[in-house]
N, C-alpha and C. Protein backbone atom coordinates (compact mmCIF):
# COMPACT_ATOMS: atom_id res chain seq x y z
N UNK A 1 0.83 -1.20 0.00
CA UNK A 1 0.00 0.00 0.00
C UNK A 1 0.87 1.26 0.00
N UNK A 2 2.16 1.11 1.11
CA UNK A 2 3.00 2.22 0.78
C UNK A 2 3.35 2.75 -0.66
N UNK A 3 3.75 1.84 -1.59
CA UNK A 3 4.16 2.06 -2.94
C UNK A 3 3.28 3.09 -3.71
N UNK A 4 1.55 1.91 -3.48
CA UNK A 4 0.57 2.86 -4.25
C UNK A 4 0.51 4.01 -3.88
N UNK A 5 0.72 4.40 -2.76
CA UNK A 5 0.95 5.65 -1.99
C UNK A 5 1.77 7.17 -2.63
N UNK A 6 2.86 6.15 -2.42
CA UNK A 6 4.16 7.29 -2.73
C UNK A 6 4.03 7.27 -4.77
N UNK A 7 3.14 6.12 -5.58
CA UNK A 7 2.96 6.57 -7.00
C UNK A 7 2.05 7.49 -7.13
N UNK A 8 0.48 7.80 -6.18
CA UNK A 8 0.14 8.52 -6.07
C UNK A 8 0.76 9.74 -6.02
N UNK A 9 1.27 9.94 -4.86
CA UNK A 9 2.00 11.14 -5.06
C UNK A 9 2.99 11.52 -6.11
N UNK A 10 3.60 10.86 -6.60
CA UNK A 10 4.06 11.09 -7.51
C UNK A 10 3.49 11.44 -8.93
N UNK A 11 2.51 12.00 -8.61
CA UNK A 11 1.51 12.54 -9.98
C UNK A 11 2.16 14.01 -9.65
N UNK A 12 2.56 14.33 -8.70
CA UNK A 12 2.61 15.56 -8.78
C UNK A 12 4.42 15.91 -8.53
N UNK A 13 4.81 16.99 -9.44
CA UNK A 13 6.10 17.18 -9.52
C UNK A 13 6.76 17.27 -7.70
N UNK A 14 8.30 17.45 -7.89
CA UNK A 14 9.08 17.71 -6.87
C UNK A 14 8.57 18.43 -5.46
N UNK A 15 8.50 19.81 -6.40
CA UNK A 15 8.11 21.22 -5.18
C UNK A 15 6.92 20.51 -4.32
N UNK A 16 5.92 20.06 -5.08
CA UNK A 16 4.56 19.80 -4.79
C UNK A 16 4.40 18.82 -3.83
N UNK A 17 5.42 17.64 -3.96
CA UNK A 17 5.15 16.10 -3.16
C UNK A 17 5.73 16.80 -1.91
N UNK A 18 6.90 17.75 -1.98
CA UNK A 18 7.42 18.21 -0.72
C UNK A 18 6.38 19.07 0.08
N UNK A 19 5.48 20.27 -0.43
CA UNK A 19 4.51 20.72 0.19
C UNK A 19 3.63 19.55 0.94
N UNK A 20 2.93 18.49 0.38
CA UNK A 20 2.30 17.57 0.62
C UNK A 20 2.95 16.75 1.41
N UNK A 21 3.98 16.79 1.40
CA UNK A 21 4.17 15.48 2.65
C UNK A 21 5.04 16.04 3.86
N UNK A 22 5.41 17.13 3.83
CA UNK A 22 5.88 18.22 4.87
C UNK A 22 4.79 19.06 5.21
N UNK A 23 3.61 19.26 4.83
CA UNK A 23 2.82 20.04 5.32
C UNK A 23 1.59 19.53 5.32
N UNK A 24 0.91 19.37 4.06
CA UNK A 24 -0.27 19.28 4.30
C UNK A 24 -0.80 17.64 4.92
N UNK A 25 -0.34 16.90 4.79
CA UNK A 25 -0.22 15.22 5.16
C UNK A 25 0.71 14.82 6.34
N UNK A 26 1.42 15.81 6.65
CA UNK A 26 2.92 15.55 7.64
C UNK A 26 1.95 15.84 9.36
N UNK A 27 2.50 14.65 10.22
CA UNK A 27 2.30 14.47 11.37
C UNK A 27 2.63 16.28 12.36
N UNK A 28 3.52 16.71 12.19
CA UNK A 28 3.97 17.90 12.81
C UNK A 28 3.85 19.04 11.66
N UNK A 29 2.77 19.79 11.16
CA UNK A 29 3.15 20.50 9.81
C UNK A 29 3.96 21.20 9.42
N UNK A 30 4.64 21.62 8.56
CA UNK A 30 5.92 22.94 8.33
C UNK A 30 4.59 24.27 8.12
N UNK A 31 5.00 25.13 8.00
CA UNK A 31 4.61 26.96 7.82
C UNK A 31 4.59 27.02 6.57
N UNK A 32 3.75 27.82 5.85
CA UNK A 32 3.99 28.37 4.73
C UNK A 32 5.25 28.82 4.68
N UNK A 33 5.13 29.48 5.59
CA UNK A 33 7.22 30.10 5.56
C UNK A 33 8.16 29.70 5.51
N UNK A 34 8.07 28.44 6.30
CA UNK A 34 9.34 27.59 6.69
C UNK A 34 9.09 27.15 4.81
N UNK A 35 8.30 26.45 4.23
CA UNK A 35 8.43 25.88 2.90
C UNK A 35 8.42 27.34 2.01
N UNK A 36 8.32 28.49 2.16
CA UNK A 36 8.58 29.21 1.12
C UNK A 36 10.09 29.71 1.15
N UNK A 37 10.85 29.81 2.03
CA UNK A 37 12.33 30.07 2.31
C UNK A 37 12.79 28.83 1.71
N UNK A 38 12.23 27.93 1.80
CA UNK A 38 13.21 26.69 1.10
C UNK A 38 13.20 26.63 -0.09
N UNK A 39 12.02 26.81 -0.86
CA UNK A 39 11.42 27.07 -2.27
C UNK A 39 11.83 28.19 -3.08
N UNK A 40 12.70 29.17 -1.97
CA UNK A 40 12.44 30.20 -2.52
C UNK A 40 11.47 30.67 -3.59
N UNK A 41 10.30 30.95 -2.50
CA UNK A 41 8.62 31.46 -3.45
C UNK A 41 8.46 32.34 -2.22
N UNK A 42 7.51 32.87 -2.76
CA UNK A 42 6.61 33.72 -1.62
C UNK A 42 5.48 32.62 -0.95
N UNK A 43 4.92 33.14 0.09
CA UNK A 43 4.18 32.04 1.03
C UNK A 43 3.05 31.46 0.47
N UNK A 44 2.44 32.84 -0.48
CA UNK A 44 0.94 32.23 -1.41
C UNK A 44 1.50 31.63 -2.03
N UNK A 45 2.46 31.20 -2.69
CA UNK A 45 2.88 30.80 -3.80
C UNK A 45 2.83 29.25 -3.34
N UNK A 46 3.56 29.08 -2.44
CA UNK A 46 4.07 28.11 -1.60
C UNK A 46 1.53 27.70 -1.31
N UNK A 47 1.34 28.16 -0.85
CA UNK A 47 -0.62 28.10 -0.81
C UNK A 47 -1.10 27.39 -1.86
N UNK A 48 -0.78 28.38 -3.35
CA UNK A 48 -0.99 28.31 -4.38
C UNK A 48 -0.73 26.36 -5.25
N UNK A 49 0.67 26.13 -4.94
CA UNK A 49 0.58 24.94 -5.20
C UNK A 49 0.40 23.75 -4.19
N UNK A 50 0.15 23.99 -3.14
CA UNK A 50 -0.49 23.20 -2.28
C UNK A 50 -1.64 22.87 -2.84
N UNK A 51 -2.52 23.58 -3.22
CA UNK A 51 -4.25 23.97 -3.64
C UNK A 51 -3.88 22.94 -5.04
N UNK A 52 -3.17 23.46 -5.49
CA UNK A 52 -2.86 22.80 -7.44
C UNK A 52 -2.59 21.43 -6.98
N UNK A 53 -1.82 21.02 -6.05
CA UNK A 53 -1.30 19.42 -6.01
C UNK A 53 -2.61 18.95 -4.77
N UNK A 54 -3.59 19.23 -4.40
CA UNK A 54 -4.88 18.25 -3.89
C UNK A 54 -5.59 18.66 -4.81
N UNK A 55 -5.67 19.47 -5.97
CA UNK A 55 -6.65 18.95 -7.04
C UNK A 55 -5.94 18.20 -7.58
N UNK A 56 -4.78 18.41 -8.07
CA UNK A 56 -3.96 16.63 -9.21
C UNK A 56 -4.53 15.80 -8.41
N UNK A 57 -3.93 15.21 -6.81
CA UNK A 57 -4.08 13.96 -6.50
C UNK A 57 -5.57 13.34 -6.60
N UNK A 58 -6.43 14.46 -6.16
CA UNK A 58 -8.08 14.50 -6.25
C UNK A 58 -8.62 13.01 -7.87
N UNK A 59 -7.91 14.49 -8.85
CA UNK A 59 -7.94 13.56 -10.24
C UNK A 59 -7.04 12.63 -10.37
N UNK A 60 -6.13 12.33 -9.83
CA UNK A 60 -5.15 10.86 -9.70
C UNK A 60 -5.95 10.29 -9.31
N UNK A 61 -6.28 10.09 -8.39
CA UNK A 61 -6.33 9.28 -6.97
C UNK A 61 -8.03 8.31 -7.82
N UNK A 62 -8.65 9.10 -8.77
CA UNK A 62 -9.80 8.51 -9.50
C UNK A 62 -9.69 7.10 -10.61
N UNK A 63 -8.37 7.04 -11.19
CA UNK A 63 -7.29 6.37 -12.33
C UNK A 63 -7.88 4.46 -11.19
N UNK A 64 -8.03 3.44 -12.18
CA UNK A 64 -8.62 2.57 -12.11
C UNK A 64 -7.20 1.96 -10.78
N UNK A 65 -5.83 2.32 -11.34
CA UNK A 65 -4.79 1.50 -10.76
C UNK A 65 -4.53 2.02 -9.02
N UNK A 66 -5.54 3.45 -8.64
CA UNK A 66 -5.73 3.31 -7.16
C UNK A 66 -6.96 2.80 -6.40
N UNK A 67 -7.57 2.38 -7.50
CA UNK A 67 -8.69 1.23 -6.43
C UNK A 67 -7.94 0.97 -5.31
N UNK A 68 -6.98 0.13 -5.48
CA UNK A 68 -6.95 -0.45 -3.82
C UNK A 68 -6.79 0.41 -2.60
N UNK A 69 -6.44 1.78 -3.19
CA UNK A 69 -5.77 2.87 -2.14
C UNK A 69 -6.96 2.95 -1.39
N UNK A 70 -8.16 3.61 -2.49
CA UNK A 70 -9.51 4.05 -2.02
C UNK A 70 -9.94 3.19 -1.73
N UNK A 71 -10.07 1.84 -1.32
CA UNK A 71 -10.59 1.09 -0.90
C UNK A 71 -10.08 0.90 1.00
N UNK A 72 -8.98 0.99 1.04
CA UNK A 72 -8.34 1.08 2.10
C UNK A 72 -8.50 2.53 2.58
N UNK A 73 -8.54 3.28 2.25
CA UNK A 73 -8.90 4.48 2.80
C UNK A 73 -10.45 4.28 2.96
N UNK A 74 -11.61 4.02 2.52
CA UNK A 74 -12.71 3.77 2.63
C UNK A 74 -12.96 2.88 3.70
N UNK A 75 -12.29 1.86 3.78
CA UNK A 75 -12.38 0.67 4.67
C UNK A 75 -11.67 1.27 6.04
N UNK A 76 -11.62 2.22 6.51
CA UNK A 76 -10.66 2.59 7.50
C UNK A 76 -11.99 3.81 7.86
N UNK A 77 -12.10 4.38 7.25
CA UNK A 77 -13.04 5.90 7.56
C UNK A 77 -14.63 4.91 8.12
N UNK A 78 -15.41 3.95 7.30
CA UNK A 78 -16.06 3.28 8.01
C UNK A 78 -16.35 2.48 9.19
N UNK A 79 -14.83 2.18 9.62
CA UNK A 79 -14.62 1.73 10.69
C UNK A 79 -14.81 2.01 12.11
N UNK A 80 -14.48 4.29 11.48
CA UNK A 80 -15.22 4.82 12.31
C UNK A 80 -13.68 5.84 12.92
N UNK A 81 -12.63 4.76 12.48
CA UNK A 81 -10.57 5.25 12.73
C UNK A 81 -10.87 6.73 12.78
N UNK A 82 -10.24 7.18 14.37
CA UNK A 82 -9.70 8.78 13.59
C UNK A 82 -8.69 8.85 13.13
N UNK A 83 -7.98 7.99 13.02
CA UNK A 83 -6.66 7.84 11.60
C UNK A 83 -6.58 6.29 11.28
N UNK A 84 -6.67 6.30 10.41
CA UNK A 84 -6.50 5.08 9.58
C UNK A 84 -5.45 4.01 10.04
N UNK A 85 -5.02 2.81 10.25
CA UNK A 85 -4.04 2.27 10.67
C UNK A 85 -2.99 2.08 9.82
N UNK A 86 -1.92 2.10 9.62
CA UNK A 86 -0.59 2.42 8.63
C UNK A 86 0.38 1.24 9.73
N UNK A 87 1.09 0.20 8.70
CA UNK A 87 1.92 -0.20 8.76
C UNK A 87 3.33 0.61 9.67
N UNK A 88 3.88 -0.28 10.73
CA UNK A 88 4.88 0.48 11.08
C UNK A 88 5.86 0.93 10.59
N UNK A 89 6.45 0.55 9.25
CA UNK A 89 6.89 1.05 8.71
C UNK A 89 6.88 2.00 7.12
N UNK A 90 5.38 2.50 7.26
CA UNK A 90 4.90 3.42 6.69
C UNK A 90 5.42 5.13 7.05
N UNK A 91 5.21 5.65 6.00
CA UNK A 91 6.09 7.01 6.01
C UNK A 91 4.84 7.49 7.02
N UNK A 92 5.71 9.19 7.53
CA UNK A 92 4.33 9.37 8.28
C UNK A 92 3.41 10.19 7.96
N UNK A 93 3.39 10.40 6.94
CA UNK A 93 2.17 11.37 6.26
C UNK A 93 1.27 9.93 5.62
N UNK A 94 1.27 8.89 5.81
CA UNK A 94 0.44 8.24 4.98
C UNK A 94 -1.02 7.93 6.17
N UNK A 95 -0.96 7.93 7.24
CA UNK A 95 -2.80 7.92 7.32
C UNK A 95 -3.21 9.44 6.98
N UNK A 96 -2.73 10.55 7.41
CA UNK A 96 -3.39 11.67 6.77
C UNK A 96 -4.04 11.58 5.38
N UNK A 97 -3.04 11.01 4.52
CA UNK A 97 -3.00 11.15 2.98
C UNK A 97 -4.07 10.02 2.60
N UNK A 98 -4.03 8.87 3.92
CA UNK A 98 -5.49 8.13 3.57
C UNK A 98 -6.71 8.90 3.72
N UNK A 99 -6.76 9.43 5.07
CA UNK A 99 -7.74 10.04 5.83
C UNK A 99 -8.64 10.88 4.75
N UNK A 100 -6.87 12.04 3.87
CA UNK A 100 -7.82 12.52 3.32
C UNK A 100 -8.95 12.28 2.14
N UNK A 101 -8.47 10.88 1.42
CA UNK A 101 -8.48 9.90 0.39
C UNK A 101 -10.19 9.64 0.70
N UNK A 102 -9.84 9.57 1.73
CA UNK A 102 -11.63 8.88 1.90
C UNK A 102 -12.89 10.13 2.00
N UNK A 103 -12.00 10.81 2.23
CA UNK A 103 -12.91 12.95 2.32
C UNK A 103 -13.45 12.73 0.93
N UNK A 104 -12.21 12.13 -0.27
CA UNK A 104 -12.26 12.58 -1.31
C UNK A 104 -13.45 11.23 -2.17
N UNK A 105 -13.76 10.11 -1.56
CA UNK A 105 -14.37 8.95 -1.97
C UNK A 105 -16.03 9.60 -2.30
N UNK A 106 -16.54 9.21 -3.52
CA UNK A 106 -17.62 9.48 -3.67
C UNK A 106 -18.58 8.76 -3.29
């Protein structure tokens, strides 16, 4: 599941997987700031493609070859989980990135 995970993310370029898994999915989040000094961007900017990479994954995450993701993210949110259960040696943005998976389940 990790794999499908990290190919998911990988729909979306460099800058973007780093916003996403340092901030918006990440256990402790970074600042707009802290990721726009690294990016050298300004902080909306640093906003801006945050917003652009959860609509990609949105439309990724639909592609027939993440069934199993959304299924596991589905199967976890019914359960009732306030975080999904993740392998111990799962990165640690991955129940967020389930959690949010199942927000996104129609």
């Amino acid at each position: 599941m990790t794999q499908l995970a990290q190919e998911l993310l990988g729909e979306t370029d460099e800058r973007r997987r780093l916003i996403l898994t340092s901030r918006t999915f990440a256990p402790d989040k970074r600042t707009y700031d802290s990721l726009a000094r690294e990016l050298a961007v300004s902080r909306e900017r640093v906003r801006q493609l945050e917003g652009d990479a959860l609509t990609r994954l949105t439309q990724a995450s639909r592609q027939d070859r993440y069934a199993p993701l959304r299924w596991r993210a589905a199967s976890a949110a019914r359960r009732g989980a306030a975080r999904p259960v993740v392998a111990a040696d799962a990165p640690p943005w991955m129940a967020k990135l389930l959690s949010w998976l199942a927000s996104k389940i129609d």
